[in-house]
PDB file of N, CA and C in Angstrom:
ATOM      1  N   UNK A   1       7.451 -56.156 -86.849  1.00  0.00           N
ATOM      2  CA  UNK A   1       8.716 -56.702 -87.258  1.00  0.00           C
ATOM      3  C   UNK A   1       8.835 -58.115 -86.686  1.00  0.00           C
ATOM      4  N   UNK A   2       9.332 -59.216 -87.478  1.00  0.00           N
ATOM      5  CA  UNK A   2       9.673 -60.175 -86.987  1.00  0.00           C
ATOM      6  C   UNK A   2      10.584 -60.857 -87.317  1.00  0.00           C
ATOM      7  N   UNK A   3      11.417 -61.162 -86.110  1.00  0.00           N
ATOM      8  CA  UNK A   3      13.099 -61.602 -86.391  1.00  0.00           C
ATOM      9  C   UNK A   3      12.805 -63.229 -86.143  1.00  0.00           C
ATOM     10  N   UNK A   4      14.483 -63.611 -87.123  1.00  0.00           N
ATOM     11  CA  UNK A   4      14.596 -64.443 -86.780  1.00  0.00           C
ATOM     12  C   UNK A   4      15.715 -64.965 -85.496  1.00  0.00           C
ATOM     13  N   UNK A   5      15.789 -66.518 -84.922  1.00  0.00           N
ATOM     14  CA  UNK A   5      16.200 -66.247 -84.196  1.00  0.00           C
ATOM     15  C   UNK A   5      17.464 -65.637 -83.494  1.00  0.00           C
ATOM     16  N   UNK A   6      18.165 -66.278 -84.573  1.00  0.00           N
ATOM     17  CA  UNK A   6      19.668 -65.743 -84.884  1.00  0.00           C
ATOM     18  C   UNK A   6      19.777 -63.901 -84.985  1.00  0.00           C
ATOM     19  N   UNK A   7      18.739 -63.958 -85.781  1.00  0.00           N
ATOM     20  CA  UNK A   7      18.563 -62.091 -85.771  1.00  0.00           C
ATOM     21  C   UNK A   7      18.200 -61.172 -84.770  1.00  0.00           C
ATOM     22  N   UNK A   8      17.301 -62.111 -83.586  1.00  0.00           N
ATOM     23  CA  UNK A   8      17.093 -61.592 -82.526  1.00  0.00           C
ATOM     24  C   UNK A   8      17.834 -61.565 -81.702  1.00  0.00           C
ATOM     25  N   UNK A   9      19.453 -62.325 -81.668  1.00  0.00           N
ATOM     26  CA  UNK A   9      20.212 -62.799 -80.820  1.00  0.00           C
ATOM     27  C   UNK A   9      21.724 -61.491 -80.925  1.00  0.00           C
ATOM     28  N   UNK A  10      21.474 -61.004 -82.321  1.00  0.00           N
ATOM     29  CA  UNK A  10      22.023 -59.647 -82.721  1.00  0.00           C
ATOM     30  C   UNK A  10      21.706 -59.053 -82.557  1.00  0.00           C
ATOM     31  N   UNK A  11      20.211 -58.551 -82.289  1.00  0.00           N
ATOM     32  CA  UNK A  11      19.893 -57.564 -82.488  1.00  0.00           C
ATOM     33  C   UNK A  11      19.547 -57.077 -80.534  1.00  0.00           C
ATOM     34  N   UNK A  12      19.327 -58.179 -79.724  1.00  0.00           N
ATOM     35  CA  UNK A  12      20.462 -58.083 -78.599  1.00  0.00           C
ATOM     36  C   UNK A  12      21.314 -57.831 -78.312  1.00  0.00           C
ATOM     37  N   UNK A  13      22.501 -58.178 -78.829  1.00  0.00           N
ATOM     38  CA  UNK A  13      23.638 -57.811 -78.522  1.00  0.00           C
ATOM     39  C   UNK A  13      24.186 -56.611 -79.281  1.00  0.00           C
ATOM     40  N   UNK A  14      23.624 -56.101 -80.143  1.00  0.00           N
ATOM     41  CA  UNK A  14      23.841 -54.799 -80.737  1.00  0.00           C
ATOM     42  C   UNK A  14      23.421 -53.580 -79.623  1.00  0.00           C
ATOM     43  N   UNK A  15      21.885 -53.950 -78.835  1.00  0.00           N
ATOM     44  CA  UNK A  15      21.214 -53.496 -78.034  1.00  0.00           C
ATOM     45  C   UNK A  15      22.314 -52.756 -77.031  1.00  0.00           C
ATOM     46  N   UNK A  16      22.736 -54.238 -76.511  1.00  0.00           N
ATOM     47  CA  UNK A  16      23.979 -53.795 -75.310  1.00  0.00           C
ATOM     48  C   UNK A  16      25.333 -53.185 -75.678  1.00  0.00           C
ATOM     49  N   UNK A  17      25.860 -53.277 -76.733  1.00  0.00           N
ATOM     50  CA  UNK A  17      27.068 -52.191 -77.310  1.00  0.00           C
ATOM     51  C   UNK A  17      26.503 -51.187 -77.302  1.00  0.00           C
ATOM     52  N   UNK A  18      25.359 -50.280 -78.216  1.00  0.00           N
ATOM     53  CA  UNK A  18      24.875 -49.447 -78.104  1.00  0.00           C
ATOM     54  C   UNK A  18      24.535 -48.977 -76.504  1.00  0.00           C
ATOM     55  N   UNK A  19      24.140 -49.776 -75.622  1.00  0.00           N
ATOM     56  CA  UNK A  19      23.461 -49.120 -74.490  1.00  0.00           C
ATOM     57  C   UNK A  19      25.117 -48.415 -73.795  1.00  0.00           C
ATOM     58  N   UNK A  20      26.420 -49.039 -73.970  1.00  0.00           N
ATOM     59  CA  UNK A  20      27.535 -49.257 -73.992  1.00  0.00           C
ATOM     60  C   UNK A  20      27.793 -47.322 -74.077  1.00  0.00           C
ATOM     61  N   UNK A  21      27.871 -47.184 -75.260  1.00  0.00           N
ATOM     62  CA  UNK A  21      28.174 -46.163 -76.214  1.00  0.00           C
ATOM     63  C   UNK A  21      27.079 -44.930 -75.772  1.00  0.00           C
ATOM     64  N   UNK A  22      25.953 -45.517 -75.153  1.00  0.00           N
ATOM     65  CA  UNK A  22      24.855 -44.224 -74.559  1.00  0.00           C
ATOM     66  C   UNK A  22      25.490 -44.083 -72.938  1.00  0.00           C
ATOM     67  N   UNK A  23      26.143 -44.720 -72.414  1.00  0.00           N
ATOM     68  CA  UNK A  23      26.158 -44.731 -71.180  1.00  0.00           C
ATOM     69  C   UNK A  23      27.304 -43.894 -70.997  1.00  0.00           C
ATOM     70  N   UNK A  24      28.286 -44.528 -71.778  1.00  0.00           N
ATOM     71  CA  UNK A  24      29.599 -43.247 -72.021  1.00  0.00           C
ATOM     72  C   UNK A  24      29.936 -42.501 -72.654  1.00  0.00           C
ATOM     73  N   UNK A  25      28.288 -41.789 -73.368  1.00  0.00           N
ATOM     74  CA  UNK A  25      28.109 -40.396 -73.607  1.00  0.00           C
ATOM     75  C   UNK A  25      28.744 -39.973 -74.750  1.00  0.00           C
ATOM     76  N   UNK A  26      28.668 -41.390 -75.969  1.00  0.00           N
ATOM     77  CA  UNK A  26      29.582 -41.088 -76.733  1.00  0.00           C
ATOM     78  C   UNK A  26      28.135 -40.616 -78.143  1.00  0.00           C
ATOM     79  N   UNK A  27      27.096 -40.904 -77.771  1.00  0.00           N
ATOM     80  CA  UNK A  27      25.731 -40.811 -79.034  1.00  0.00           C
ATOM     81  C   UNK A  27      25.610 -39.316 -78.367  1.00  0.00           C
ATOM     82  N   UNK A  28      24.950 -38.885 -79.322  1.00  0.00           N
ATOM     83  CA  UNK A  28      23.967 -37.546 -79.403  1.00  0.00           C
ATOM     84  C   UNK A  28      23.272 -37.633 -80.460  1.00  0.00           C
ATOM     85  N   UNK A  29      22.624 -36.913 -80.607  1.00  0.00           N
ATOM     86  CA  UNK A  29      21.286 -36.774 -81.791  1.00  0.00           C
ATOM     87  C   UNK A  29      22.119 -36.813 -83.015  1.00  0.00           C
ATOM     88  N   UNK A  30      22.875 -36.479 -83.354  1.00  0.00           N
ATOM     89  CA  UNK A  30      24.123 -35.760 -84.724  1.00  0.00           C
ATOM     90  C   UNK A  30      24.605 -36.982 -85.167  1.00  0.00           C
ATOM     91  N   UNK A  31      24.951 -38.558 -84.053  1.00  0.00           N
ATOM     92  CA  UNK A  31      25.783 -39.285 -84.582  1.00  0.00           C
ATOM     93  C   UNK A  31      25.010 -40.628 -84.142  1.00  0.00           C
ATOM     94  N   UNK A  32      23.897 -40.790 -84.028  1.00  0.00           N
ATOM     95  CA  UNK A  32      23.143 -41.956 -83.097  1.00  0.00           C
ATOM     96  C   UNK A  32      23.198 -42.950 -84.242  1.00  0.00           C
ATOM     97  N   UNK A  33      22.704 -42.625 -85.248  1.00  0.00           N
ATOM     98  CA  UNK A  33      22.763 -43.354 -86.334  1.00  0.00           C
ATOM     99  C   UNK A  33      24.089 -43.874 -86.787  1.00  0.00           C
ATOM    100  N   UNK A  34      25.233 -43.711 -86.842  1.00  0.00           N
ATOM    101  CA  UNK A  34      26.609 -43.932 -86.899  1.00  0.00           C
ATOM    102  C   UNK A  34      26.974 -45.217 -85.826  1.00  0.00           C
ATOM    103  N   UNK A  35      26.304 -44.545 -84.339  1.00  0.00           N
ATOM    104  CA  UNK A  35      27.126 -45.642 -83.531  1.00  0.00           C
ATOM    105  C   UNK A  35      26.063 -46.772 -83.183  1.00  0.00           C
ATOM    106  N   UNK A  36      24.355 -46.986 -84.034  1.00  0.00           N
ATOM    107  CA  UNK A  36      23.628 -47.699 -84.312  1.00  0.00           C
ATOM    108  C   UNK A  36      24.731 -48.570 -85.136  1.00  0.00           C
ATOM    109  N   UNK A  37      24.637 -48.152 -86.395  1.00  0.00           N
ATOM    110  CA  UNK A  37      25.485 -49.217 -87.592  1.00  0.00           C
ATOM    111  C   UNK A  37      26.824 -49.562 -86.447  1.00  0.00           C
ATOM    112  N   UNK A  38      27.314 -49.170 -85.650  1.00  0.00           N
ATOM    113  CA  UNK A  38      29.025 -49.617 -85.260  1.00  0.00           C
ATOM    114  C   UNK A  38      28.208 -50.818 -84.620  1.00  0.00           C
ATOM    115  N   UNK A  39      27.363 -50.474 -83.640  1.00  0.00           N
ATOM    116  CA  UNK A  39      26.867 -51.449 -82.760  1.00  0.00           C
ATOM    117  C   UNK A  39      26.867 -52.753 -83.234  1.00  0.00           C
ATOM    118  N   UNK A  40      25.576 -52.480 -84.376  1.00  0.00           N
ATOM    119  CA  UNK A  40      24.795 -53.635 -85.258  1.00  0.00           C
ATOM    120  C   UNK A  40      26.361 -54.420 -85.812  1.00  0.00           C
ATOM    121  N   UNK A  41      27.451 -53.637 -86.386  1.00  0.00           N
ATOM    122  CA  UNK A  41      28.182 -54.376 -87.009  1.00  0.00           C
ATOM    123  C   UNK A  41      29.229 -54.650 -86.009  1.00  0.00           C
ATOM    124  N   UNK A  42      29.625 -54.258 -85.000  1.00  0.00           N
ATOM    125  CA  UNK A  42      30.565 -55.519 -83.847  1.00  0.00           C
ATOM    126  C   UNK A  42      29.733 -56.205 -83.480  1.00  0.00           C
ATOM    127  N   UNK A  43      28.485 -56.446 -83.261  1.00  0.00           N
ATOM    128  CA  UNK A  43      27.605 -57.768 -83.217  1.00  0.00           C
ATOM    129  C   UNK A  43      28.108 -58.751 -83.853  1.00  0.00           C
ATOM    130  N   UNK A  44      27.323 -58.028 -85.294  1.00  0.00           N
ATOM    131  CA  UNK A  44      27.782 -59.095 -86.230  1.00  0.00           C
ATOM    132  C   UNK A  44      29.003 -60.572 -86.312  1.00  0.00           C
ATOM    133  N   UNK A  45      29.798 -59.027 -86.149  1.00  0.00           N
ATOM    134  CA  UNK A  45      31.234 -59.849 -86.005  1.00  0.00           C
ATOM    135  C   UNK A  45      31.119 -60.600 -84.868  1.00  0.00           C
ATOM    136  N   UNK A  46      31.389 -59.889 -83.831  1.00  0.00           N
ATOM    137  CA  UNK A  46      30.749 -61.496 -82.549  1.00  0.00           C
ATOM    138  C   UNK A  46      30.561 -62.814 -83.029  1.00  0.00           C
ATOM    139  N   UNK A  47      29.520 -62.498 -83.383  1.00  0.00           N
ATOM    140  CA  UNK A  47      28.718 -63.740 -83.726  1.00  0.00           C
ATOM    141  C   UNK A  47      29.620 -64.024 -84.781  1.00  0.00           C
ATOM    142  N   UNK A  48      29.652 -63.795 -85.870  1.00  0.00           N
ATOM    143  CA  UNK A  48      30.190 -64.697 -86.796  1.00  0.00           C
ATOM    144  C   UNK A  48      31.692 -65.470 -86.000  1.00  0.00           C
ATOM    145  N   UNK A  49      32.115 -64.688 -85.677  1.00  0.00           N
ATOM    146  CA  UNK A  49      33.665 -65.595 -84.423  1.00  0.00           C
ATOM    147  C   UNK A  49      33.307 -66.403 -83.860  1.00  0.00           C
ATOM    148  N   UNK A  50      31.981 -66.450 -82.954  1.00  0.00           N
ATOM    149  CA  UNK A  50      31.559 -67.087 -82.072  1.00  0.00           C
ATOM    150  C   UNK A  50      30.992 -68.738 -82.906  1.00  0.00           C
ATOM    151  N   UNK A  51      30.667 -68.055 -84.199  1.00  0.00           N
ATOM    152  CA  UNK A  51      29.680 -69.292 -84.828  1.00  0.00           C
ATOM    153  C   UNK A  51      31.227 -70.233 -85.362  1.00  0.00           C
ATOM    154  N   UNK A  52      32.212 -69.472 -85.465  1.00  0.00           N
ATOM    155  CA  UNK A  52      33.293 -70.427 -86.793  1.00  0.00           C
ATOM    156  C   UNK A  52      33.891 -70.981 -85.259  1.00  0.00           C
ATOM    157  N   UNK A  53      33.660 -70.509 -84.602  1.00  0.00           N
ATOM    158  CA  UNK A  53      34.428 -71.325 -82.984  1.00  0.00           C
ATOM    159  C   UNK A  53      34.143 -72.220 -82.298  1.00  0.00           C
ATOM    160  N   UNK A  54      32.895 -72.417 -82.069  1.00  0.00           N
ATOM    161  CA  UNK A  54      31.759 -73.134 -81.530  1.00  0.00           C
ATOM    162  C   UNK A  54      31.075 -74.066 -82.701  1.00  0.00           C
ATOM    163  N   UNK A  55      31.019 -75.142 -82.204  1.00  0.00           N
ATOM    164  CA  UNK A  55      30.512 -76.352 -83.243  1.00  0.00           C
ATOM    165  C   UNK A  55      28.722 -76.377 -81.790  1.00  0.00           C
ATOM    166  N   UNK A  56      27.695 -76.435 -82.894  1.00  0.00           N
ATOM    167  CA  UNK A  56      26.591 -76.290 -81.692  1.00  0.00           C
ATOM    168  C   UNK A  56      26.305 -77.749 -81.592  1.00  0.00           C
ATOM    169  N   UNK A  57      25.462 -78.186 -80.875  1.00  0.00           N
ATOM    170  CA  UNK A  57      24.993 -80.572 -81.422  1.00  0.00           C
ATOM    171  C   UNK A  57      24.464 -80.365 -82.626  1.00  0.00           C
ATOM    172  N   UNK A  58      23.711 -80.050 -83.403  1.00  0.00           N
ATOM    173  CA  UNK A  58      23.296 -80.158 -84.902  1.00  0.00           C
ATOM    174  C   UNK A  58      24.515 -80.338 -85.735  1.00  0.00           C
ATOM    175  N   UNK A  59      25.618 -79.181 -85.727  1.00  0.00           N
ATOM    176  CA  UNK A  59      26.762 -79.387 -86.202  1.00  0.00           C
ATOM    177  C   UNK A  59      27.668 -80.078 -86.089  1.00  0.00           C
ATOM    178  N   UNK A  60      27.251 -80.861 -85.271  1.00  0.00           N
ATOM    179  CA  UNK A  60      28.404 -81.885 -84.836  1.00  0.00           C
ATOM    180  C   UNK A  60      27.576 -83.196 -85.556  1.00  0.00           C
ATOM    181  N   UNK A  61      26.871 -83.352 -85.619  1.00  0.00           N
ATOM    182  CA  UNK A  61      26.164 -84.555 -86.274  1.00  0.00           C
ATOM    183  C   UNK A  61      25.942 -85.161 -87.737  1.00  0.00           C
ATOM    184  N   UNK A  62      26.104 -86.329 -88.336  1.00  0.00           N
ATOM    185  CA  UNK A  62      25.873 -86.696 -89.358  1.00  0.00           C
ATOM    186  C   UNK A  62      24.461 -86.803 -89.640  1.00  0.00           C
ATOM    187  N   UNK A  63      23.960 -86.058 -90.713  1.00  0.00           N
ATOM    188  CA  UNK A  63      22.856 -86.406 -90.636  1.00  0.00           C
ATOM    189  C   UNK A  63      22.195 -87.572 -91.390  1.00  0.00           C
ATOM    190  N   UNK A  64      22.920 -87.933 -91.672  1.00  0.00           N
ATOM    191  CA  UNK A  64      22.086 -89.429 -92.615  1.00  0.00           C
ATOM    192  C   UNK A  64      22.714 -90.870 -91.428  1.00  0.00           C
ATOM    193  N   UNK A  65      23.227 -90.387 -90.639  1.00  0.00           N
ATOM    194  CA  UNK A  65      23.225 -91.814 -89.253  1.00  0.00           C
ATOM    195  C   UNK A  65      22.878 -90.963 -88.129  1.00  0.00           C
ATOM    196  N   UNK A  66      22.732 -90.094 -87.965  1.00  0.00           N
ATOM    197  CA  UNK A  66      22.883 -89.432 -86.020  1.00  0.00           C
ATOM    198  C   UNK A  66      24.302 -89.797 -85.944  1.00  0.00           C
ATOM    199  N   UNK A  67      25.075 -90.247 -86.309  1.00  0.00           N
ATOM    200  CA  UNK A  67      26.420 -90.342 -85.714  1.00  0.00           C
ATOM    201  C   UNK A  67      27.121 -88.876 -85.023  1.00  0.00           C
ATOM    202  N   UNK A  68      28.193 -89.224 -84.157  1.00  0.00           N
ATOM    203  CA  UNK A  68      28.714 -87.939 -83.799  1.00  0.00           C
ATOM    204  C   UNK A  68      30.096 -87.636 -84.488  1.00  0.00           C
ATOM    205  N   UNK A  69      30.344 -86.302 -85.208  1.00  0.00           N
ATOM    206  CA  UNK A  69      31.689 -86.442 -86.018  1.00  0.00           C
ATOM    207  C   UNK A  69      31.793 -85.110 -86.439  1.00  0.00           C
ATOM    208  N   UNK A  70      33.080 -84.468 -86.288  1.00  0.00           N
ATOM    209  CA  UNK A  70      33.329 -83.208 -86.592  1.00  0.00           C
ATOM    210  C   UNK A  70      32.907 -82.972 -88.342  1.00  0.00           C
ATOM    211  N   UNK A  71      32.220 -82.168 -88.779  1.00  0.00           N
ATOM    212  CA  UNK A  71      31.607 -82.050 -90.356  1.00  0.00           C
ATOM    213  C   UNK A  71      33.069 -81.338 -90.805  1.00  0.00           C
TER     214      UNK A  71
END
């Protein structure tokens, strides 16, 4: 399998909700798959909040001068 980086950065943090959800005994064999998808998808969301919140330096830049300027 090979992620990209952004995908690897979810698929981290899905890691740790899930480890979340094993620790307080909320998975068993019957529902692992259920609180896999919950995981994967409050990631998601994370990130997408995190991305419309956060301007990164690429995004902040014009690219036909390097200038600096909110897009």
């Amino acid at each position: 399998m090979s992620l990209q980086h952004s995908e690897s950065v979810v698929a981290r943090m899905s890691a740790t909700i899930f480890a979340a959800y094993v620790q307080n005994r909320d998975v068993n064999e019957f529902n692992e798959d259920e609180f896999v998808k919950k995981a994967v998808d409050i990631a998601v969301k994370l990130a997408s909040h995190a991305d419309k919140a956060v301007k990164s330096d690429g995004e902040w830049m014009k690219p036909e001068s390097g200038a600096s300027s909110i897009l």
